[in-house]
PDB file of N, CA and C in Angstrom:
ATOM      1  N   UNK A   1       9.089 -13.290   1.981  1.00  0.00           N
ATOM      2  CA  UNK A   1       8.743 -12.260   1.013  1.00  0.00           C
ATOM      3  C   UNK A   1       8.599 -10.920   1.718  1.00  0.00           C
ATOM      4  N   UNK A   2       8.798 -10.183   0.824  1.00  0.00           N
ATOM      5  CA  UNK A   2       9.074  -8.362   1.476  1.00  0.00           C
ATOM      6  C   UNK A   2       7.656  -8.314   1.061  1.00  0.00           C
ATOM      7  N   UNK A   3       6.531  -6.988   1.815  1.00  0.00           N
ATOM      8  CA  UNK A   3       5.669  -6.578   1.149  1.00  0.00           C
ATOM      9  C   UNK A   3       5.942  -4.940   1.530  1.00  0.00           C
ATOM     10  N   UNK A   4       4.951  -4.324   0.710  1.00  0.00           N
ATOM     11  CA  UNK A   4       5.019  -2.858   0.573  1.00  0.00           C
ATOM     12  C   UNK A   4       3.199  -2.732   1.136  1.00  0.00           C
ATOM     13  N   UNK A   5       3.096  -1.193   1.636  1.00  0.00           N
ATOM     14  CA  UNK A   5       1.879  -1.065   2.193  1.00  0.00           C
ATOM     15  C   UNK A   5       1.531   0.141   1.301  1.00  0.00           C
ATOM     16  N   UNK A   6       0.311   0.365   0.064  1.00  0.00           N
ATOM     17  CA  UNK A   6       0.066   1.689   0.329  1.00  0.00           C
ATOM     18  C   UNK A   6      -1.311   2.245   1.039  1.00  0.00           C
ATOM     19  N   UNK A   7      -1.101   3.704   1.376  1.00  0.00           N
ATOM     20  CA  UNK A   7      -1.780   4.147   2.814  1.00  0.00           C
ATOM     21  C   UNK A   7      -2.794   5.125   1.903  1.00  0.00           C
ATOM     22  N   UNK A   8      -3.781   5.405   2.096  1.00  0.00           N
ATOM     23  CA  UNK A   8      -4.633   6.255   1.447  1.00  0.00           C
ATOM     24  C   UNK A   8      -5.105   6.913   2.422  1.00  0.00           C
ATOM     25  N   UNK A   9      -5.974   8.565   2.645  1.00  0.00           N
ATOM     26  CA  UNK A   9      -6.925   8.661   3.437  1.00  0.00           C
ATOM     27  C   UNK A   9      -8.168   8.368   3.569  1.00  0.00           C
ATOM     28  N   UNK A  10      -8.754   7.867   2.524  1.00  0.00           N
ATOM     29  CA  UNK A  10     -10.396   7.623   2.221  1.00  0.00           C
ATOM     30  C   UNK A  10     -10.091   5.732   1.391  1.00  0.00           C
ATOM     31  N   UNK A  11     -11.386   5.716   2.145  1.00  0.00           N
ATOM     32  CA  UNK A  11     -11.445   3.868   1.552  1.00  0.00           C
ATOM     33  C   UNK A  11     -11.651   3.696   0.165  1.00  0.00           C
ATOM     34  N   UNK A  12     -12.312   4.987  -0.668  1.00  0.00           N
ATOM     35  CA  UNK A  12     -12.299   4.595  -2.174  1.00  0.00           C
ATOM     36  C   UNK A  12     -11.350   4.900  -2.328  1.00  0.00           C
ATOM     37  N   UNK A  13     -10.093   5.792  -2.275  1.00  0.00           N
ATOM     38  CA  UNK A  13      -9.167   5.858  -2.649  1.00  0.00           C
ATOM     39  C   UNK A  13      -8.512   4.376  -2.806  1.00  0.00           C
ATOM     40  N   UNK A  14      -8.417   3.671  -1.545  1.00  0.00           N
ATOM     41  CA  UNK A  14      -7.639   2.697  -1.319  1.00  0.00           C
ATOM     42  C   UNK A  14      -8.476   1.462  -2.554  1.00  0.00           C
ATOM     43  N   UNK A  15      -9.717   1.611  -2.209  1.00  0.00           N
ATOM     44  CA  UNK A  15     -10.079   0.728  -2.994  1.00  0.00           C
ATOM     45  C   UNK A  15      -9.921   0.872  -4.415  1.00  0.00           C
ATOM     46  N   UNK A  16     -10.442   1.778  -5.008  1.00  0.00           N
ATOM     47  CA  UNK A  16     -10.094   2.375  -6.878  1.00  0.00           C
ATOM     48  C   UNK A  16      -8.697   1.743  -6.595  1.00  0.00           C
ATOM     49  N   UNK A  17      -7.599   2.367  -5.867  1.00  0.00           N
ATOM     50  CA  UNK A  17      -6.044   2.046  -6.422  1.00  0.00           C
ATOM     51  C   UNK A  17      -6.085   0.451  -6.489  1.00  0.00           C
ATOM     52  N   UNK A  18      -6.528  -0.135  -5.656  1.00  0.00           N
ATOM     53  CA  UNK A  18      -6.910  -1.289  -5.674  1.00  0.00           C
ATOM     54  C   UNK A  18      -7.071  -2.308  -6.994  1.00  0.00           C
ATOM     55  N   UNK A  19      -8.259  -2.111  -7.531  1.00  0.00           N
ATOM     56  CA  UNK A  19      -8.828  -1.944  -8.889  1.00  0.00           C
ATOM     57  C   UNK A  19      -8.019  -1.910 -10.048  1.00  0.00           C
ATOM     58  N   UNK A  20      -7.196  -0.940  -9.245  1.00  0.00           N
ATOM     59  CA  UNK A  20      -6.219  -0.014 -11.012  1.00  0.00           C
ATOM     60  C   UNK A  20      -4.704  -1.439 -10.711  1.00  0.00           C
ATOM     61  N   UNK A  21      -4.468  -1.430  -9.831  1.00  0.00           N
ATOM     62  CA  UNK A  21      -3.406  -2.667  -9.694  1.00  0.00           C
ATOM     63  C   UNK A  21      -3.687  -4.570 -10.202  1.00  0.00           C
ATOM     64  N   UNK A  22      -5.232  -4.587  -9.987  1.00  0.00           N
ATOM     65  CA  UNK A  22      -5.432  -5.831 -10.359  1.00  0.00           C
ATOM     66  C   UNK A  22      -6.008  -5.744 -11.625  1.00  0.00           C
ATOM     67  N   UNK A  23      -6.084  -4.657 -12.354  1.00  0.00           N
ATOM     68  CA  UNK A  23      -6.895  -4.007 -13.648  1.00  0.00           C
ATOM     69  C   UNK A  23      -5.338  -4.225 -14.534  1.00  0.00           C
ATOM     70  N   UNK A  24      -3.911  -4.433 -14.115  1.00  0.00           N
ATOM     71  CA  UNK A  24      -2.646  -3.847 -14.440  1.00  0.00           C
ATOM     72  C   UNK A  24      -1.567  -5.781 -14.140  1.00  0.00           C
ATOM     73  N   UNK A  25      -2.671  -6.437 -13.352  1.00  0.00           N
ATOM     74  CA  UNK A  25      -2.219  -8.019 -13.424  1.00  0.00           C
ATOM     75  C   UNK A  25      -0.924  -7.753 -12.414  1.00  0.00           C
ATOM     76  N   UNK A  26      -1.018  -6.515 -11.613  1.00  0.00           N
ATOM     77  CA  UNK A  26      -0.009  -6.621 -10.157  1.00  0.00           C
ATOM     78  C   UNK A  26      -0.883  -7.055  -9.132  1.00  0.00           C
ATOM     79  N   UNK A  27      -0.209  -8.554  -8.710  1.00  0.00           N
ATOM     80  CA  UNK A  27      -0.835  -8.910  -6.983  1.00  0.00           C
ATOM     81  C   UNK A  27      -0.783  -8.413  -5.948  1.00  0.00           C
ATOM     82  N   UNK A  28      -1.949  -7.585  -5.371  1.00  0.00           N
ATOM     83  CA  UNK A  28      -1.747  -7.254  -4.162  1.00  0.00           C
ATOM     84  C   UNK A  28      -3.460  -7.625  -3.532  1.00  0.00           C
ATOM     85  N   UNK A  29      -3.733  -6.684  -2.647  1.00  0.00           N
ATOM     86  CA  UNK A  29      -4.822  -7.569  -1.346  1.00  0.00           C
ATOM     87  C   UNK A  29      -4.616  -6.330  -0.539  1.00  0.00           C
ATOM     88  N   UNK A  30      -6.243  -6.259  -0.248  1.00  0.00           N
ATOM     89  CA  UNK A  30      -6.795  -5.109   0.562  1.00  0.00           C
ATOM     90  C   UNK A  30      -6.682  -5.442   1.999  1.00  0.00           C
ATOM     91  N   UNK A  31      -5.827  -4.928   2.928  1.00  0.00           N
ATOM     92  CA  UNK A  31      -5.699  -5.691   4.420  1.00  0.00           C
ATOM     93  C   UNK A  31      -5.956  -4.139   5.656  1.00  0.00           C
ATOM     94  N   UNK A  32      -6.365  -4.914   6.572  1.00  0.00           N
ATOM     95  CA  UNK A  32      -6.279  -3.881   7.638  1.00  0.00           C
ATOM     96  C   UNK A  32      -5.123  -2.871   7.275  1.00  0.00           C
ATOM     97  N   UNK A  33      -4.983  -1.784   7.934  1.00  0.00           N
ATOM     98  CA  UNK A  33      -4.063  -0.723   8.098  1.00  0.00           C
ATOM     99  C   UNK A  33      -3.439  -1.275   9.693  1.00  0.00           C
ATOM    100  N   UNK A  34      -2.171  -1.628   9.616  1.00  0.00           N
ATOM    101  CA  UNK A  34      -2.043  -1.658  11.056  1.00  0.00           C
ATOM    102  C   UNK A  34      -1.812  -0.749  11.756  1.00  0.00           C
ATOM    103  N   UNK A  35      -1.927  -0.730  13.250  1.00  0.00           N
ATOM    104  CA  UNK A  35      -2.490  -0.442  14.265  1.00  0.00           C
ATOM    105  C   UNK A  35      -1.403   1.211  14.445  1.00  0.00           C
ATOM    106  N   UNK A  36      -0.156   0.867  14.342  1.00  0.00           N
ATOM    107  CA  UNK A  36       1.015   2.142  14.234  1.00  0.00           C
ATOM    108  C   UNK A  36       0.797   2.761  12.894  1.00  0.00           C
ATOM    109  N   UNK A  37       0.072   2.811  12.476  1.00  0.00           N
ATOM    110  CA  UNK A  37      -0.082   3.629  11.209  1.00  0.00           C
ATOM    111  C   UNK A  37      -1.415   4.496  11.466  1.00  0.00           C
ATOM    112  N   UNK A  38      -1.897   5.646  12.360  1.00  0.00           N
ATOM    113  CA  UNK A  38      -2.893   5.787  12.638  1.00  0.00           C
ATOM    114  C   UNK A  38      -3.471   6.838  11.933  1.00  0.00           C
ATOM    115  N   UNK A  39      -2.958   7.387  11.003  1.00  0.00           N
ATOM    116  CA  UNK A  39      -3.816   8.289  10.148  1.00  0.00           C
ATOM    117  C   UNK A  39      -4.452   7.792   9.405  1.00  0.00           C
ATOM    118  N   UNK A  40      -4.813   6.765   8.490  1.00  0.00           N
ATOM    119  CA  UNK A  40      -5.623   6.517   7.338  1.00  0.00           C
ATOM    120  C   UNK A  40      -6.582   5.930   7.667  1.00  0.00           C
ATOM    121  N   UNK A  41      -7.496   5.027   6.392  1.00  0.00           N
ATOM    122  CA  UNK A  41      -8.536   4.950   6.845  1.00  0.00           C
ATOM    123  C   UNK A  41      -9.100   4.104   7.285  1.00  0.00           C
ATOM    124  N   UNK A  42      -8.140   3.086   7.544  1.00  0.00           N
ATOM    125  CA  UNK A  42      -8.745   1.891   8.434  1.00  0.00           C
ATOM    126  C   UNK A  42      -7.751   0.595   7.418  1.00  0.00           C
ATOM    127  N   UNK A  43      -8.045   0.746   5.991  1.00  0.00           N
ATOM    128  CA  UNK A  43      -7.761  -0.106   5.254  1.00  0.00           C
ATOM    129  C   UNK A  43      -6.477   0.450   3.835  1.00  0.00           C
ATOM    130  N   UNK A  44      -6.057  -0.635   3.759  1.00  0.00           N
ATOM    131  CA  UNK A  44      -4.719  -0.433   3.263  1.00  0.00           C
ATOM    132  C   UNK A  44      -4.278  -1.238   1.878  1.00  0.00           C
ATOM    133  N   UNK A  45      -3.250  -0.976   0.688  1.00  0.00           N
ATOM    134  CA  UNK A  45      -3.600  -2.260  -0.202  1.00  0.00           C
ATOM    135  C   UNK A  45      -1.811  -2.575  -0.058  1.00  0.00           C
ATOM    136  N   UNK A  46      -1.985  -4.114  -0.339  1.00  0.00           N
ATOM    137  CA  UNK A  46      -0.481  -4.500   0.044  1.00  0.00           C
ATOM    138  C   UNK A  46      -0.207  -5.412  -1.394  1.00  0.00           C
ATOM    139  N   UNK A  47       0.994  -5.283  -1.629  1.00  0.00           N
ATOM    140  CA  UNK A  47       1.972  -6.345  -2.591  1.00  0.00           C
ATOM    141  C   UNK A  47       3.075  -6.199  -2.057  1.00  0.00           C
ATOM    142  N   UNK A  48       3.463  -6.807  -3.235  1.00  0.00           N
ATOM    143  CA  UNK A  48       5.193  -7.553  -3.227  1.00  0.00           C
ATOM    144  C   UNK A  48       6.103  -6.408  -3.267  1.00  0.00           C
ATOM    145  N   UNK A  49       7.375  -6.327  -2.444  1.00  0.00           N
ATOM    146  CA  UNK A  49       8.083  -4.677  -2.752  1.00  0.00           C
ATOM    147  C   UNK A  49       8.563  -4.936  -4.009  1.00  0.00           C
ATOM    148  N   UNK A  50       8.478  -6.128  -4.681  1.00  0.00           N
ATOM    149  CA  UNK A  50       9.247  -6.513  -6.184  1.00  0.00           C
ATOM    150  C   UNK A  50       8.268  -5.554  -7.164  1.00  0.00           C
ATOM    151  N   UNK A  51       7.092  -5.066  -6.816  1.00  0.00           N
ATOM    152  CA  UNK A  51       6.717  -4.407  -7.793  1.00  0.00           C
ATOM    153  C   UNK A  51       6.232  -2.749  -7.221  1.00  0.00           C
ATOM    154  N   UNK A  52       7.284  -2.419  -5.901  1.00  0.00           N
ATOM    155  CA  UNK A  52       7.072  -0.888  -6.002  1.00  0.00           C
ATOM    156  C   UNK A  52       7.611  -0.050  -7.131  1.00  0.00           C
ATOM    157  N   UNK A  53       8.794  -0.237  -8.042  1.00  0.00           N
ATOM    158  CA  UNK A  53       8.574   0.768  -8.853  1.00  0.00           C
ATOM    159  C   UNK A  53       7.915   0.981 -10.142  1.00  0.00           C
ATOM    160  N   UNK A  54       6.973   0.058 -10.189  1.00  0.00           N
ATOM    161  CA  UNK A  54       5.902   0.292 -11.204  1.00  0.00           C
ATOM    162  C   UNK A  54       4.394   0.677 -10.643  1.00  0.00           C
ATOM    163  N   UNK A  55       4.113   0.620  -9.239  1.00  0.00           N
ATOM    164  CA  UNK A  55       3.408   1.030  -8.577  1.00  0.00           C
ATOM    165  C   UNK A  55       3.388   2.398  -8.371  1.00  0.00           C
ATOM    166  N   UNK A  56       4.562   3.051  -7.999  1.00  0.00           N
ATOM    167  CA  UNK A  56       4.986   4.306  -8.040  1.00  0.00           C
ATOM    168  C   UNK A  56       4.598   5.064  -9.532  1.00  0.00           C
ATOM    169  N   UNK A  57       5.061   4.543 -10.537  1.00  0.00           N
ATOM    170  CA  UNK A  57       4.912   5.150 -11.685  1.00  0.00           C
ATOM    171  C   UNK A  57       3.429   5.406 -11.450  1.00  0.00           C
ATOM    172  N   UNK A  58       2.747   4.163 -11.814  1.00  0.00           N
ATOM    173  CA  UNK A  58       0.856   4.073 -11.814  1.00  0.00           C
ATOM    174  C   UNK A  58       0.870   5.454 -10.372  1.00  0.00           C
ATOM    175  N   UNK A  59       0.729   5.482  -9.628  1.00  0.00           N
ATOM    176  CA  UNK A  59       0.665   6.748  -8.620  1.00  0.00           C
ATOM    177  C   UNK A  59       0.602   7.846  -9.231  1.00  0.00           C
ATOM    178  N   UNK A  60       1.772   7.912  -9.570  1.00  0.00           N
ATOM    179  CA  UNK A  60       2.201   9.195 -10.506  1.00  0.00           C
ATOM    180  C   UNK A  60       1.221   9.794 -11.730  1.00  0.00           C
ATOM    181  N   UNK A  61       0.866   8.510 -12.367  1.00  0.00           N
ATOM    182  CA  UNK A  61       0.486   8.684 -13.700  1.00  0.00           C
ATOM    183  C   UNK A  61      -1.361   9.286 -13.301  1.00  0.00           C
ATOM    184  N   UNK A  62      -1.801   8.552 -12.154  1.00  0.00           N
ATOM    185  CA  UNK A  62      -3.315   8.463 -11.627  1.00  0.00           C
ATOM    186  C   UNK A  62      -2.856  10.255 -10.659  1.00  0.00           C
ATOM    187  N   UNK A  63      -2.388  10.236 -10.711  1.00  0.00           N
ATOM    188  CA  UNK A  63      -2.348  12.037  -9.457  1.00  0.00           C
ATOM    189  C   UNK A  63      -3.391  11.811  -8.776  1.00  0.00           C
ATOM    190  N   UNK A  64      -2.849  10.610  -8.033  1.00  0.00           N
ATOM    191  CA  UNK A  64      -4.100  10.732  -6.111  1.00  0.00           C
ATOM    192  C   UNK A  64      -3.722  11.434  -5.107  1.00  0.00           C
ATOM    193  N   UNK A  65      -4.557  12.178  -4.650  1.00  0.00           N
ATOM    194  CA  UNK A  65      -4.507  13.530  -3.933  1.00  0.00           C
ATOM    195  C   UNK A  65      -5.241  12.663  -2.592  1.00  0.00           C
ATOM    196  N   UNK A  66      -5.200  11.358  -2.544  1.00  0.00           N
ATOM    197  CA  UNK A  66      -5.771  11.038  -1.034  1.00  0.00           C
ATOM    198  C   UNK A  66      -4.298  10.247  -1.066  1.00  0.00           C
ATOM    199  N   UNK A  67      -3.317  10.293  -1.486  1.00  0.00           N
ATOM    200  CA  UNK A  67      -2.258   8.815  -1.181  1.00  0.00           C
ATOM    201  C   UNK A  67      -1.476   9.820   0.231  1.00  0.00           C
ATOM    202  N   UNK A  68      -1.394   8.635   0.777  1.00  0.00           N
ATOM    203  CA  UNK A  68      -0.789   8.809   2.203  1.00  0.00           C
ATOM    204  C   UNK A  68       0.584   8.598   2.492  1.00  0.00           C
ATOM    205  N   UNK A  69       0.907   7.426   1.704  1.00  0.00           N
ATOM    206  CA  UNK A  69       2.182   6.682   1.843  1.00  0.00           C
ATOM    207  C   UNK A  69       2.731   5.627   1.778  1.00  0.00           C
ATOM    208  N   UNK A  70       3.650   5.027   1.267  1.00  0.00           N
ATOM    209  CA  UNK A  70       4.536   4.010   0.857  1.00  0.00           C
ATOM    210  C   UNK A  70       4.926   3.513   2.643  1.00  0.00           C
ATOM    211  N   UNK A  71       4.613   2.184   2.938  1.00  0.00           N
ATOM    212  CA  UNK A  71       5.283   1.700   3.990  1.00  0.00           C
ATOM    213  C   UNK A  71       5.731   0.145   3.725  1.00  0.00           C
ATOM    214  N   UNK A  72       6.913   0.261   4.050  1.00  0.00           N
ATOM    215  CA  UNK A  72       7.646  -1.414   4.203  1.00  0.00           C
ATOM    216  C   UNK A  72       6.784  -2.200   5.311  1.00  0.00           C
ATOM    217  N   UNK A  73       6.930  -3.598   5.152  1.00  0.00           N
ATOM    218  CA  UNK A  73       6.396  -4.522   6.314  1.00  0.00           C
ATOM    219  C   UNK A  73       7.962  -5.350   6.323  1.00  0.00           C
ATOM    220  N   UNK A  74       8.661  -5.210   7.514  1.00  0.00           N
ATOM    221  CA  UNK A  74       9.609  -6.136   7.253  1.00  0.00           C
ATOM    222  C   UNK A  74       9.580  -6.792   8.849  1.00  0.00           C
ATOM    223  N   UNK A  75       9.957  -8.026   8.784  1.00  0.00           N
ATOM    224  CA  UNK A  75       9.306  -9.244   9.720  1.00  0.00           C
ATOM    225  C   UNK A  75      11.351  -9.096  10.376  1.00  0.00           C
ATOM    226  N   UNK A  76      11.258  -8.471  11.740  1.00  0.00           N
ATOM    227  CA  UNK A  76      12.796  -8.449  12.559  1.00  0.00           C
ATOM    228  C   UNK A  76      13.021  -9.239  13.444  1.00  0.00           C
ATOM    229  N   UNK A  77      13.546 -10.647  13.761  1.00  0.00           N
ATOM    230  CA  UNK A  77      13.288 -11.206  14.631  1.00  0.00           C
ATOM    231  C   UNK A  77      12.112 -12.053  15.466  1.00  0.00           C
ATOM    232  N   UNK A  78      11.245 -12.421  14.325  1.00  0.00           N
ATOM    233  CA  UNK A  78       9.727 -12.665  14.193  1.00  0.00           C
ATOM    234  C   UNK A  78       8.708 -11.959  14.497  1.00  0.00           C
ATOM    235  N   UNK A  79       8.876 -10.707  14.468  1.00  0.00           N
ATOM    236  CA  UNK A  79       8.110  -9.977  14.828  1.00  0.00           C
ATOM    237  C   UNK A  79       7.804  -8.668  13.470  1.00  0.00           C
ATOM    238  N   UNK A  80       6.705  -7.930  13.046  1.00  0.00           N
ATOM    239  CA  UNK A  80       6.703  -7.617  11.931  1.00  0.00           C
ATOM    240  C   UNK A  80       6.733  -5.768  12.090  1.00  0.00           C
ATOM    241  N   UNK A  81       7.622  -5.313  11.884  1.00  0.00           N
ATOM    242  CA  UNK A  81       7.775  -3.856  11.668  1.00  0.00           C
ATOM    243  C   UNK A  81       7.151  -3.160  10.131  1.00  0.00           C
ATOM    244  N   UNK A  82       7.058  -1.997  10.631  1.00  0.00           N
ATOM    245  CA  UNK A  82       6.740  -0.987   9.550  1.00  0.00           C
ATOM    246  C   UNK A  82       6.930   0.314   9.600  1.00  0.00           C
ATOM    247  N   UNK A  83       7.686   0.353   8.309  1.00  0.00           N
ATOM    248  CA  UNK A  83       8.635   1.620   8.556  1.00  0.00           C
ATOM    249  C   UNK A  83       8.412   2.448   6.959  1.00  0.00           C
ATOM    250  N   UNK A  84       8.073   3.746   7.649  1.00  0.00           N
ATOM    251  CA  UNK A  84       7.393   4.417   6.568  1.00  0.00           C
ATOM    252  C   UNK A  84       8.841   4.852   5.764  1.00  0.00           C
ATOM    253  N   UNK A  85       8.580   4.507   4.106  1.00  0.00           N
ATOM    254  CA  UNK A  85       9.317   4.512   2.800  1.00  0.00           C
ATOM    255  C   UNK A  85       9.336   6.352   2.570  1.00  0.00           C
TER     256      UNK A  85
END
């Protein structure tokens, strides 16, 4: 499975978006921010990339002024990259 990362600067940010995704019956899960991603705030919310473009919309529609960024997790050779969207 593909997942998508989004990046917030502040932890309520991350968390409210959080909220508004499982409030909306999209699966995702609050996980560390990894380690090459060093601007935000520690913590990060992740799903399925099957539902970035309704995620995007909800973004849009909420105008968060802490969102950081859209990042892929894609696993190359067993090893797991992330490459900012």
């Amino acid at each position: 499975m593909k997942y998508t990362l989004a990046v917030f600067k502040s932890r309520f940010a991350t968390l409210n978006f959080a909220n508004i995704l499982k409030s909306r019956n999209i699966p995702s899960a609050i996980i560390n921010t990894p380690s090459v991603i060093s601007h935000s705030c520690g913590i990060s919310v992740k799903f399925l990339s099957d539902f970035l473009p309704i995620v995007k919309n909800i973004l849009v529609n909420i105008g968060q002024s802490q969102f950081d960024g859209f990042y892929s997790m894609i696993e190359i050779n067993g090893r797991m990259n992330i490459i900012k969207i």
